[in-house]
N, C-alpha and C. Protein backbone atom coordinates (compact mmCIF):
# COMPACT_ATOMS: atom_id res chain seq x y z
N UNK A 1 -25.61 -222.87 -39.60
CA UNK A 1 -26.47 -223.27 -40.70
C UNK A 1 -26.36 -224.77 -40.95
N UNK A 2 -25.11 -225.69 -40.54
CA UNK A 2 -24.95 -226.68 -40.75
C UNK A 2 -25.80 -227.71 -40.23
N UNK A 3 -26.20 -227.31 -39.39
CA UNK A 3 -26.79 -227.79 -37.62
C UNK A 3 -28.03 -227.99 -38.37
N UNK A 4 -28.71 -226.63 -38.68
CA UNK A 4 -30.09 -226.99 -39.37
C UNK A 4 -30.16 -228.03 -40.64
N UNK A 5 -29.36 -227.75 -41.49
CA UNK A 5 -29.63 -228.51 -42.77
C UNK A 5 -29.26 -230.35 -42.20
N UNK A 6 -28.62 -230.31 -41.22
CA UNK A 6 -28.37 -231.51 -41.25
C UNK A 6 -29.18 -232.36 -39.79
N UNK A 7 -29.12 -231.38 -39.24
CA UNK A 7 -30.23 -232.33 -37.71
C UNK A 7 -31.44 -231.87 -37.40
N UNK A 8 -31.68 -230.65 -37.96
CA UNK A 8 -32.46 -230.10 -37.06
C UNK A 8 -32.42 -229.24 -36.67
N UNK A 9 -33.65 -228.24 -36.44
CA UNK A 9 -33.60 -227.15 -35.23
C UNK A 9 -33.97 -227.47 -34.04
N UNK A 10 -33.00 -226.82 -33.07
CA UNK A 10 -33.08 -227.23 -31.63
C UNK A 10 -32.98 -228.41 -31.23
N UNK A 11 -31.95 -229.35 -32.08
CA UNK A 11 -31.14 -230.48 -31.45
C UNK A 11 -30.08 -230.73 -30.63
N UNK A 12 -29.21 -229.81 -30.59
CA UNK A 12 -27.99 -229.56 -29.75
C UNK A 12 -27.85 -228.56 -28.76
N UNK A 13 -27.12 -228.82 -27.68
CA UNK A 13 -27.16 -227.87 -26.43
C UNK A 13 -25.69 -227.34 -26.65
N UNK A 14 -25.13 -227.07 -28.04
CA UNK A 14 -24.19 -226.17 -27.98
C UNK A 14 -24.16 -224.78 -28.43
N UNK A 15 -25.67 -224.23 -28.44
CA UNK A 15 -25.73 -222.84 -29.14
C UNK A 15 -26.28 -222.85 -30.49
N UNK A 16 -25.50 -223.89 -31.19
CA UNK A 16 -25.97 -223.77 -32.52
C UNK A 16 -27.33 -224.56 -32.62
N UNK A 17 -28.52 -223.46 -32.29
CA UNK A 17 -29.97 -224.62 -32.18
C UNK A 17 -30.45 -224.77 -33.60
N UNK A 18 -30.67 -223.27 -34.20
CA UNK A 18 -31.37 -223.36 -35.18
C UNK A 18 -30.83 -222.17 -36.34
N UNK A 19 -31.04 -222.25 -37.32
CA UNK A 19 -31.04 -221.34 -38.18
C UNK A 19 -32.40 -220.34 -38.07
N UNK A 20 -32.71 -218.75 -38.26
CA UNK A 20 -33.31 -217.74 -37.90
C UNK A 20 -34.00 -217.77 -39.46
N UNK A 21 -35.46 -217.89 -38.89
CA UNK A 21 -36.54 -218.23 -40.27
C UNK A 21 -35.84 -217.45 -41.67
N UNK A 22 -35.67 -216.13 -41.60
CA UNK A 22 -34.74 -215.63 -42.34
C UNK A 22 -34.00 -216.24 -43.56
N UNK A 23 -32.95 -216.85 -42.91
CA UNK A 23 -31.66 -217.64 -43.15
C UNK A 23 -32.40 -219.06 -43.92
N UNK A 24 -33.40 -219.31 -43.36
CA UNK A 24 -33.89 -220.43 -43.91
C UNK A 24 -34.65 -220.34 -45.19
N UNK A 25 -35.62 -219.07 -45.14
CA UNK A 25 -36.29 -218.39 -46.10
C UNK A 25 -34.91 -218.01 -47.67
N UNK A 26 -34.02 -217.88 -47.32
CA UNK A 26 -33.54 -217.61 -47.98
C UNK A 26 -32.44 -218.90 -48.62
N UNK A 27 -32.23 -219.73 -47.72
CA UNK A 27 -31.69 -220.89 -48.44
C UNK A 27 -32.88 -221.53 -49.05
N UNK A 28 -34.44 -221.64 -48.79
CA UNK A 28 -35.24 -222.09 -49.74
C UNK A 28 -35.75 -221.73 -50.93
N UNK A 29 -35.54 -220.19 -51.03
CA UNK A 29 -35.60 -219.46 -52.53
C UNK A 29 -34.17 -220.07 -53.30
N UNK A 30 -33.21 -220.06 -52.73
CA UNK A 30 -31.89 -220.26 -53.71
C UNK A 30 -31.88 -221.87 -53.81
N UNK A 31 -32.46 -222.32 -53.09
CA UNK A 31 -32.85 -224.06 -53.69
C UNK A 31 -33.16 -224.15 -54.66
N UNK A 32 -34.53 -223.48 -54.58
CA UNK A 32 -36.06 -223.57 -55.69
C UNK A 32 -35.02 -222.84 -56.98
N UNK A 33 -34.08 -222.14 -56.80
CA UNK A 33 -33.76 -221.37 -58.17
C UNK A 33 -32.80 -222.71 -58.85
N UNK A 34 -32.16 -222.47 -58.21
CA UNK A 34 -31.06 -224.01 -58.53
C UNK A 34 -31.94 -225.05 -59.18
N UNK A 35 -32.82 -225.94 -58.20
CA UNK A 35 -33.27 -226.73 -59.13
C UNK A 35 -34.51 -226.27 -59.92
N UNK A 36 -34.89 -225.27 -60.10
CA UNK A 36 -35.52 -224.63 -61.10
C UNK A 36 -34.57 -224.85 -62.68
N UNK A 37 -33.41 -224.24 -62.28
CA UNK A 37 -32.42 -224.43 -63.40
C UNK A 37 -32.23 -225.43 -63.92
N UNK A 38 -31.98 -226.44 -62.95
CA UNK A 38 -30.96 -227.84 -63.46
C UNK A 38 -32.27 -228.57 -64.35
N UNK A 39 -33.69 -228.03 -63.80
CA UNK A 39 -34.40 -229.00 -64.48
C UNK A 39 -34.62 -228.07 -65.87
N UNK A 40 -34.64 -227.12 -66.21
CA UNK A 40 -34.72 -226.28 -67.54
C UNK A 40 -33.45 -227.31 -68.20
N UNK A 41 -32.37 -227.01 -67.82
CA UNK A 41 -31.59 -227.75 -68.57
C UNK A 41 -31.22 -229.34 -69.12
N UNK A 42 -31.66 -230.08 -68.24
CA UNK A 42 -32.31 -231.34 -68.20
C UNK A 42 -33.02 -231.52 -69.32
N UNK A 43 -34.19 -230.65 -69.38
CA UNK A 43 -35.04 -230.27 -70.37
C UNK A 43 -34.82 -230.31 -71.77
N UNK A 44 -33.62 -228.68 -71.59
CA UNK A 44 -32.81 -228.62 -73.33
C UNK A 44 -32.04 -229.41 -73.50
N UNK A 45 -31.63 -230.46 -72.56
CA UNK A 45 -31.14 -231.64 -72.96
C UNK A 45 -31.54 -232.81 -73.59
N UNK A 46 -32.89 -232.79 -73.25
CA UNK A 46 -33.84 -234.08 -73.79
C UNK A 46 -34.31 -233.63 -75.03
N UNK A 47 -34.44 -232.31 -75.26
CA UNK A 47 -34.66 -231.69 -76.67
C UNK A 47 -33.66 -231.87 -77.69
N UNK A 48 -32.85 -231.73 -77.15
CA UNK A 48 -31.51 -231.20 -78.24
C UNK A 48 -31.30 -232.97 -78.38
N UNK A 49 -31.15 -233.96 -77.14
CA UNK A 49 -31.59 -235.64 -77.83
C UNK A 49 -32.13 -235.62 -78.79
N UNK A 50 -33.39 -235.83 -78.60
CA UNK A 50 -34.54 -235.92 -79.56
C UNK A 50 -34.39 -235.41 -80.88
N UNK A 51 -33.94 -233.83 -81.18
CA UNK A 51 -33.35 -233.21 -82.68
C UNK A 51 -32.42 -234.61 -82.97
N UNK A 52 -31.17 -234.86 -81.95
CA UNK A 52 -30.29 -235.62 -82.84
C UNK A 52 -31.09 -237.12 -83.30
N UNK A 53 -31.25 -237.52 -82.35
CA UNK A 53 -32.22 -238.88 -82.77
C UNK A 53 -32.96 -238.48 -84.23
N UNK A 54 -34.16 -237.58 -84.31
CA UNK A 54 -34.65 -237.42 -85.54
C UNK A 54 -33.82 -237.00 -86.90
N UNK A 55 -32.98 -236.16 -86.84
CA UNK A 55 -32.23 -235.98 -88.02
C UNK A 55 -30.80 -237.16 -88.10
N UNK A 56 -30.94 -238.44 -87.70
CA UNK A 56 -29.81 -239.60 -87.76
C UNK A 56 -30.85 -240.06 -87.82
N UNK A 57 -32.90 -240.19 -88.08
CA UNK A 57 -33.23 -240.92 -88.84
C UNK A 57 -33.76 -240.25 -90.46
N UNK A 58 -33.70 -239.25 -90.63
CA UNK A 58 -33.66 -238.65 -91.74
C UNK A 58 -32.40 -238.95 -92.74
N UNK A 59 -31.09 -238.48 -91.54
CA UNK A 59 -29.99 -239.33 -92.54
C UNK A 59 -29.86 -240.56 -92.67
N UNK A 60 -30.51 -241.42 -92.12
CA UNK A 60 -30.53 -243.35 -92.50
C UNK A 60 -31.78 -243.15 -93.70
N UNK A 61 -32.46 -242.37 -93.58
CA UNK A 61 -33.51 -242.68 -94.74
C UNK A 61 -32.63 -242.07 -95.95
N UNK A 62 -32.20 -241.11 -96.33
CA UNK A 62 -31.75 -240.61 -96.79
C UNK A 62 -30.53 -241.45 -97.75
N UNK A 63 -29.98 -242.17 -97.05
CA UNK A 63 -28.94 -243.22 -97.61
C UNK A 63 -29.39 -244.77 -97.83
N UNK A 64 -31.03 -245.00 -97.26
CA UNK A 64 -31.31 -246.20 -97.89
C UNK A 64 -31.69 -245.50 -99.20
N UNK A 65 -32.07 -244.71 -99.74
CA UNK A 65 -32.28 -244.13 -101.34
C UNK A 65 -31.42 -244.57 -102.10
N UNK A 66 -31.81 -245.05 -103.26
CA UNK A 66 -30.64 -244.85 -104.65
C UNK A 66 -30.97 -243.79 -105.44
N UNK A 67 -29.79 -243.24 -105.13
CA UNK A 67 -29.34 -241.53 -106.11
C UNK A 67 -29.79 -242.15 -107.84
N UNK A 68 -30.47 -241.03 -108.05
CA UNK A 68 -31.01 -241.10 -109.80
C UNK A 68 -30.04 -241.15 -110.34
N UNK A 69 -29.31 -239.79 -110.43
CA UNK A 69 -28.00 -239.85 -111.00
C UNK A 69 -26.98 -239.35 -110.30
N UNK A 70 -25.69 -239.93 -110.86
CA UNK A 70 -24.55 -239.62 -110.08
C UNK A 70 -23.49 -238.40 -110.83
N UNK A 71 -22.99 -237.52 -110.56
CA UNK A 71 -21.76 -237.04 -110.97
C UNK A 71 -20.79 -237.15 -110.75
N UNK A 72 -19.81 -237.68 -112.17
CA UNK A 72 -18.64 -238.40 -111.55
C UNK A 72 -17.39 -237.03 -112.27
């Protein structure tokens, strides 16, 4: 499998020519899932940014205010 991912099929005259469509079919579904994932999460990452960014400007607005009254 190494042979393929890294030179080629049918580069070497030691046996190891190619990976069997199969084998390949199936390392390209478990690719596509992988980075299917990493980019979902990527994703809820830029979201869950964005929440913090907006509520740290709610709390800066929030503290340029002067409180009506205070309880002491």
């Amino acid at each position: 499998m190494r042979c393929w991912l890294h030179c080629g099929p049918g580069q070497h005259d030691d046996g190891n020519t190619a990976m069997i469509p199969q084998d390949a079919q199936e390392f390209s579904e478990k690719l596509a899932a992988f980075v299917g994932t990493h980019r979902r999460i990527v994703a809820d990452f830029g979201r869950s940014l964005a929440n913090a960014r907006h509520f740290l400007k709610l709390a800066e607005r929030s503290l340029e205010r002067e409180p009506e009254e205070t309880v002491e």
